[in-house]
Protein backbone atom coordinates (compact mmCIF):
# COMPACT_ATOMS: atom_id res chain seq x y z
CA UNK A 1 39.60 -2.00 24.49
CA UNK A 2 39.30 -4.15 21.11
CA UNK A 3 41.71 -6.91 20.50
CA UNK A 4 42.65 -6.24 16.58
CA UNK A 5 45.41 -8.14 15.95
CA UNK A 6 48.61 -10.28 17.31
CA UNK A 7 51.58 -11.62 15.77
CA UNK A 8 53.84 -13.90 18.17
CA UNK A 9 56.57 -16.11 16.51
CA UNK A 10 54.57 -17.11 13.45
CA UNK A 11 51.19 -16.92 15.68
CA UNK A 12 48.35 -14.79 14.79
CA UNK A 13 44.88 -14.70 15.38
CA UNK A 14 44.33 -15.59 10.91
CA UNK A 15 45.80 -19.28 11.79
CA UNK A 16 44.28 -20.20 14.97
CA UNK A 17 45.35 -17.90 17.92
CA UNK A 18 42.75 -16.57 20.11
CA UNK A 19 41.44 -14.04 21.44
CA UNK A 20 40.41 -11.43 18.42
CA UNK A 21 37.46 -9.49 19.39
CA UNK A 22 34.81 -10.77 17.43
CA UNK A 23 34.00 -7.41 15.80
CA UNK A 24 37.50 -7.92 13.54
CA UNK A 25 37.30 -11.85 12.68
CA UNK A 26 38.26 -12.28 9.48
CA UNK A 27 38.57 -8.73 7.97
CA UNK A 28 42.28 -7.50 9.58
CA UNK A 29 45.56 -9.06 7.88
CA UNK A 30 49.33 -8.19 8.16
CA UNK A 31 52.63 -8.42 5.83
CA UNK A 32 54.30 -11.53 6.93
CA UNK A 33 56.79 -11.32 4.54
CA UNK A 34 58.11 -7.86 5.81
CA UNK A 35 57.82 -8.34 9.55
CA UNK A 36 62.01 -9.04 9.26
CA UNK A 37 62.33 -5.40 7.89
CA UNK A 38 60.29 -3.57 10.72
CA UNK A 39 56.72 -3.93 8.74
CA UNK A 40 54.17 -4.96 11.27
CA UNK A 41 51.72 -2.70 9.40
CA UNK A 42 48.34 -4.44 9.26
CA UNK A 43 45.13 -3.83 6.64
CA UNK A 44 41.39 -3.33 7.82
CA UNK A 45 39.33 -4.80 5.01
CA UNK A 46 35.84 -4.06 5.19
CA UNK A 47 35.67 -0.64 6.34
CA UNK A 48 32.75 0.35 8.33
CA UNK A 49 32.55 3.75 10.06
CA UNK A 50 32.14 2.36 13.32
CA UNK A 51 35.69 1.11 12.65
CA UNK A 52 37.24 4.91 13.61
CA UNK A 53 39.20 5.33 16.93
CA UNK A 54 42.64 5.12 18.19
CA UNK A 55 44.62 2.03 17.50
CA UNK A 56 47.58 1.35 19.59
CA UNK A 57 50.70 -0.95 18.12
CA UNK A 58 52.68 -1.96 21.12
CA UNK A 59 56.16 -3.76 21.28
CA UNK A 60 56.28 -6.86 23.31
CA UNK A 61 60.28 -6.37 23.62
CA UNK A 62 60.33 -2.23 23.72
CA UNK A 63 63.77 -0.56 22.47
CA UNK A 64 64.50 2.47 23.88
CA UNK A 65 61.63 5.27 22.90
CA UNK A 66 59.76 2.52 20.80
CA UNK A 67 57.19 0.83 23.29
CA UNK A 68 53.66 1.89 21.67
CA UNK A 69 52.66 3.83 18.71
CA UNK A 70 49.05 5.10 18.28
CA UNK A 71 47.16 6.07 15.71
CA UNK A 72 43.56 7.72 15.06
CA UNK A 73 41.21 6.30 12.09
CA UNK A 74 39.02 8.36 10.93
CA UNK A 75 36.52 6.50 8.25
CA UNK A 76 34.51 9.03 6.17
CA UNK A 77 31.40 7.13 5.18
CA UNK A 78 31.17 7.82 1.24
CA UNK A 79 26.97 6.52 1.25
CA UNK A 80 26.52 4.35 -2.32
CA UNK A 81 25.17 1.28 -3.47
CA UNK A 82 28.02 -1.36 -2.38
CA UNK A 83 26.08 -4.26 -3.60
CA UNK A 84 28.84 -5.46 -6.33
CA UNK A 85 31.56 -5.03 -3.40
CA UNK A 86 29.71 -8.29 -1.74
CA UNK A 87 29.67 -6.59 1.76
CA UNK A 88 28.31 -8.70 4.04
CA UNK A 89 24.66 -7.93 5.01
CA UNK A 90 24.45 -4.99 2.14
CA UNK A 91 20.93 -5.27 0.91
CA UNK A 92 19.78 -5.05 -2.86
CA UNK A 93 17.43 -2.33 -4.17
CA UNK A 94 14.24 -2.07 -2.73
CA UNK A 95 10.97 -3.33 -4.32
CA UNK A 96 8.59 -0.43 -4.87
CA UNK A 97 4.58 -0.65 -5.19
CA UNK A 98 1.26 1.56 -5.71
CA UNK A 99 -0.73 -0.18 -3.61
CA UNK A 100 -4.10 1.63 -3.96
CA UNK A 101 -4.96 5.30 -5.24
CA UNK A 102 -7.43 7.80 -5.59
CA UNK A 103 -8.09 10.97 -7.55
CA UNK A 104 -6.18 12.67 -3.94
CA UNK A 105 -4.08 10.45 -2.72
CA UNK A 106 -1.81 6.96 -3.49
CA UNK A 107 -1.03 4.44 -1.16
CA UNK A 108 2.95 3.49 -1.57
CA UNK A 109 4.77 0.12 -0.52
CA UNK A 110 8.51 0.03 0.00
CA UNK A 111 10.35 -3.41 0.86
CA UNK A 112 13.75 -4.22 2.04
CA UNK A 113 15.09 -7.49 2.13
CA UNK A 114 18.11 -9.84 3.87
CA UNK A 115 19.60 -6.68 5.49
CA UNK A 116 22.36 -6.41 8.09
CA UNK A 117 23.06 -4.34 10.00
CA UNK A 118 19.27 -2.93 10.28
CA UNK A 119 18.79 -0.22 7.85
CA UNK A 120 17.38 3.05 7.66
CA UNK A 121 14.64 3.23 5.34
CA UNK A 122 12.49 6.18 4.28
CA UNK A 123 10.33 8.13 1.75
CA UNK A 124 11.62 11.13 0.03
CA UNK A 125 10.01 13.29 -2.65
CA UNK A 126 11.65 14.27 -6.11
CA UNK A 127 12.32 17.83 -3.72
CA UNK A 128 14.86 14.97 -0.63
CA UNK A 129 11.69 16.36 1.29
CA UNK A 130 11.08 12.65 3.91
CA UNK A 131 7.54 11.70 3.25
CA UNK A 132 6.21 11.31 6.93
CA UNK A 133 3.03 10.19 6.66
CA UNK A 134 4.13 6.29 7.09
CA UNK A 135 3.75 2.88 8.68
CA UNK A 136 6.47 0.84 9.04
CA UNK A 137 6.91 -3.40 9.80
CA UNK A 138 10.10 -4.73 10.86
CA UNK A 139 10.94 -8.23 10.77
CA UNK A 140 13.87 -10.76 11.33
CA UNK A 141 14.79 -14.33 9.53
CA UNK A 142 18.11 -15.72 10.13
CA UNK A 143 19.45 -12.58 12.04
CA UNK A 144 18.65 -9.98 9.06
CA UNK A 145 16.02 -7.69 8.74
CA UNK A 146 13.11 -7.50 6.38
CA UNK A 147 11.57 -3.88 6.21
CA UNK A 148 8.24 -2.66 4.76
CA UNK A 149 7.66 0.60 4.96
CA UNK A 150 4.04 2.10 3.46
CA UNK A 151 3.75 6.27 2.61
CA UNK A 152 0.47 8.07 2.08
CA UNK A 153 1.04 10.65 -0.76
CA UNK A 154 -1.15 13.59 -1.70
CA UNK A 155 0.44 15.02 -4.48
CA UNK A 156 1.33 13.82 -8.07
CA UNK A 157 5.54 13.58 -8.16
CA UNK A 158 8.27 10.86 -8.48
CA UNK A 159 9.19 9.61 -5.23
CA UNK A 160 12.14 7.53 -4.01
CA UNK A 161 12.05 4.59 -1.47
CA UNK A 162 15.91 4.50 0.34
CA UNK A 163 17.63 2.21 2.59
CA UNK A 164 21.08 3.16 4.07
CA UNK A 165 23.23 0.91 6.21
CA UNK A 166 25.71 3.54 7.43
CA UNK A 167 27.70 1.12 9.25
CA UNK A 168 28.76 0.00 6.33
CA UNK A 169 28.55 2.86 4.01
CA UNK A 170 25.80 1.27 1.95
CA UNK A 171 22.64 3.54 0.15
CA UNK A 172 20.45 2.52 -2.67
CA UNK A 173 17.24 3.69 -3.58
CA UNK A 174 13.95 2.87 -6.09
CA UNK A 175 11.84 5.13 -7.94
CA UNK A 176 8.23 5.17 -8.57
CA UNK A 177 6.45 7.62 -10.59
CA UNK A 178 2.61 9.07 -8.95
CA UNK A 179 0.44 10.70 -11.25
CA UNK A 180 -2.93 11.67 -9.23
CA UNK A 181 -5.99 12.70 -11.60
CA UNK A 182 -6.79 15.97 -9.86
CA UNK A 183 -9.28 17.68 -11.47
CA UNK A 184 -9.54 20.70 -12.31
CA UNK A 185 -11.53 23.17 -10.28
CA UNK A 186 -13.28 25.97 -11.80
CA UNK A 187 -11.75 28.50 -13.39
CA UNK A 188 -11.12 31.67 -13.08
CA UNK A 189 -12.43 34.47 -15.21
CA UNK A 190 -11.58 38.07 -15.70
CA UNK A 191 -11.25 40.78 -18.48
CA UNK A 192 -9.43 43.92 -19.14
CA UNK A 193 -9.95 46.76 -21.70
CA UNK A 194 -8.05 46.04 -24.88
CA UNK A 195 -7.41 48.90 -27.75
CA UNK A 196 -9.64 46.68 -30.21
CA UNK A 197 -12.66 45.14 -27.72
CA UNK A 198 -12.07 43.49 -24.61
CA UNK A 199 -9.46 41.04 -23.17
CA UNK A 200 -10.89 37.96 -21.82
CA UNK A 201 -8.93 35.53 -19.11
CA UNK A 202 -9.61 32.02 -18.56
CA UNK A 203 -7.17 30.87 -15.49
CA UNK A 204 -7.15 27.26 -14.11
CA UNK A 205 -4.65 25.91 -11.80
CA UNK A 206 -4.00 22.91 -10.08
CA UNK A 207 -5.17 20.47 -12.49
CA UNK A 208 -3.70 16.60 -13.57
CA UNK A 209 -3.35 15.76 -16.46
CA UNK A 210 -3.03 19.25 -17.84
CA UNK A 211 -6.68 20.69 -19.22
CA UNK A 212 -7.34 22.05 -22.77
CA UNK A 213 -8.94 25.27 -22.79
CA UNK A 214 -10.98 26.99 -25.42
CA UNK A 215 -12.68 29.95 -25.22
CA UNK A 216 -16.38 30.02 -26.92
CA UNK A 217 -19.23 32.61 -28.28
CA UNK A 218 -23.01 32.18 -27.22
CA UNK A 219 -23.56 30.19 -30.23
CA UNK A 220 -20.81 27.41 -29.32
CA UNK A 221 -18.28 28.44 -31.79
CA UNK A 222 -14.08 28.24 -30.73
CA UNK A 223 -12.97 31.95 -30.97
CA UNK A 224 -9.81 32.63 -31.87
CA UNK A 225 -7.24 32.69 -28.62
CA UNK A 226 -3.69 34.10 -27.57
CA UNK A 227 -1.30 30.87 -27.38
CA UNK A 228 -1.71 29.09 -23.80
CA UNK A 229 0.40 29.82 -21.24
CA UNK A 230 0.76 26.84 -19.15
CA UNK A 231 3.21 25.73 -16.02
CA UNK A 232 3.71 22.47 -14.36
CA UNK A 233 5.16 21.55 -11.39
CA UNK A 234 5.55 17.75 -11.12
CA UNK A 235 2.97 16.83 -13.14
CA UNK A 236 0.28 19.51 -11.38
CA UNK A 237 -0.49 22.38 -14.41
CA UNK A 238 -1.90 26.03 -14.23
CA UNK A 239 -2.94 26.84 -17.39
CA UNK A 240 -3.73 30.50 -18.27
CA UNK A 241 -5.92 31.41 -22.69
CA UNK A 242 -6.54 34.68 -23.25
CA UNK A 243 -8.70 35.93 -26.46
CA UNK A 244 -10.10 39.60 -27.39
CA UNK A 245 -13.83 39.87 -28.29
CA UNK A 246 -15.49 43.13 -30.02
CA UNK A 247 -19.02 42.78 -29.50
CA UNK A 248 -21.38 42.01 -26.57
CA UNK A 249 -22.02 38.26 -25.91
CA UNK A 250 -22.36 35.32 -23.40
CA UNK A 251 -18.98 34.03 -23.54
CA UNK A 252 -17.76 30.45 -22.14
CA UNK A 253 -14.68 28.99 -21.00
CA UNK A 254 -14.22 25.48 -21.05
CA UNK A 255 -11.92 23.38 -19.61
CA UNK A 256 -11.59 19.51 -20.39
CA UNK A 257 -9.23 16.79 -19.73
CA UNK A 258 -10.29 13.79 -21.40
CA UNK A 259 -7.64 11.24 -20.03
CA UNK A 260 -10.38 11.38 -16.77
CA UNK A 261 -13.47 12.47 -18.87
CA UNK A 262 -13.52 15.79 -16.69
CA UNK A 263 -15.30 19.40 -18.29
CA UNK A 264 -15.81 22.57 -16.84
CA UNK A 265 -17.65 25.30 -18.12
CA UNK A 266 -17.93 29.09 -16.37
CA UNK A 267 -19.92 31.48 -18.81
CA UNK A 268 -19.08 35.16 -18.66
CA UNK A 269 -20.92 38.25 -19.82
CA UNK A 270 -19.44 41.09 -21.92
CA UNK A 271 -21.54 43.69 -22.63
CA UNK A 272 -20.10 46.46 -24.68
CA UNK A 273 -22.69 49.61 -23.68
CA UNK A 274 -22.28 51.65 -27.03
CA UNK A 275 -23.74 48.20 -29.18
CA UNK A 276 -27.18 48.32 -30.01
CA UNK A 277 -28.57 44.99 -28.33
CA UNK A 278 -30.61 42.99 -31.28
């Protein structure tokens, strides 16, 4: 059992009595000037969660059926950045780095400074997915905690570094933005009968920064193309051209993205059997 508060002829543990528990120093107050009309209701400032339980008021000079009154707190922990509320120990946004990337992968950094109580701090994708591939270094100055916390990421998406101190109902988070150059594999041809000629496909998929696709004759000239169809999914593109040819040839699809000076070319025969070959 917690010591919260006492009040005994003018004597409470805010102007020198002891024997508060430590845990509610400084953060539980009463109504002095309404103690003569029956108010010996006190405030909790600085509401943590851990603060929930049953509090019991009890009557040093008990009148019949009014010895002890108890009542159960119940603190729903409403997780947001608290930092303008000067809560003790609430720590300020973390710092976010790229540290080192590749065409595959990107090395992130997350720091958290002057925290207290120790927080919780973890990776999460743009999808609250928890990025587990980590290492994390915990450190203490001064009785607060200093938190790095490095993620491996394979995939191009914006990613968020958070901290939460649920003792004291206190979340923020940083953003960082990873855009891996995947380039584009090779792509994927196919072709269908069409009313006038035939129906060519160019497919490529999984490609960063999105490629431009042309189709092309033997001779190197741009034929004329259906509008591309493309889709991205955080900053990963499938991009699908499709053009109609009347006449045999050796066709080419070409895919380039010049932001990482990256070309593909797959070639792709159409022979039309009732054309007389020159």
């Amino acid at each position: 059992m917690k010591e919260v508060f006492m009040y005994a002829a003018g004597s409470h543990y805010n102007n020198g009595r002891p024997g508060q528990d430590p845990y509610f120093k400084g953060r539980v107050f009463h109504f002095e000037d309404q103690l003569q009309s029956g108010n010996a209701s006190i405030v909790i400032r600085n509401i943590k969660k851990t603060d929930s339980g049953r509090y019991s008021c009890i009557f040093p000079f008990p009148q019949p059926g009014r010895t002890r009154s108890i009542i159960e707190l119940i603190v729903d922990c409403i997780l947001k950045d608290r930092t303008k509320e000067n809560k003790p120990g609430s720590c300020p946004k973390p710092s976010v780095t790229n540290l080192d990337e590749t065409d595959d992968w990107a090395l992130l950094q997350c720091e958290v400074q002057g925290a207290f109580p120790e927080p919780e701090v973890q990776w999460l994708d743009s999808d609250n997915n928890r990025v587990h591939d980590v290492e994390q270094q915990v450190t203490q100055s001064e009785g607060k905690f200093n938190i790095i916390l490095n993620a491996t990421v394979k995939k191009s998406d914006v990613y968020r570094c958070v901290s939460t101190q649920e003792e004291i109902c206190h979340q923020v988070d940083q953003k960082i933005k990873v855009t891996l150059q995947g380039a584009a594999l090779n792509p994927v041809i196919t072709h269908h009968e069409a009313k006038e000629g035939m129906l060519l496909q160019c497919e490529v998929r999984g490609a960063s920064p999105k490629p431009k696709l042309v189709w092309k004759d033997g001779a190197g000239n741009i034929l004329p193309a259906d509008k591309p169809k493309d889709k991205g999914d955080k900053g990963i593109y499938s991009v699908i051209l499709k053009a109609t040819v009347t006449k045999t040839d050796n066709y080419r699809c070409v895919s380039t993205q010049e932001e990482i000076h990256h070309e593909v070319i797959l070639r792709h025969m159409c022979l039309f059997l009732n054309q007389t070959l020159d």
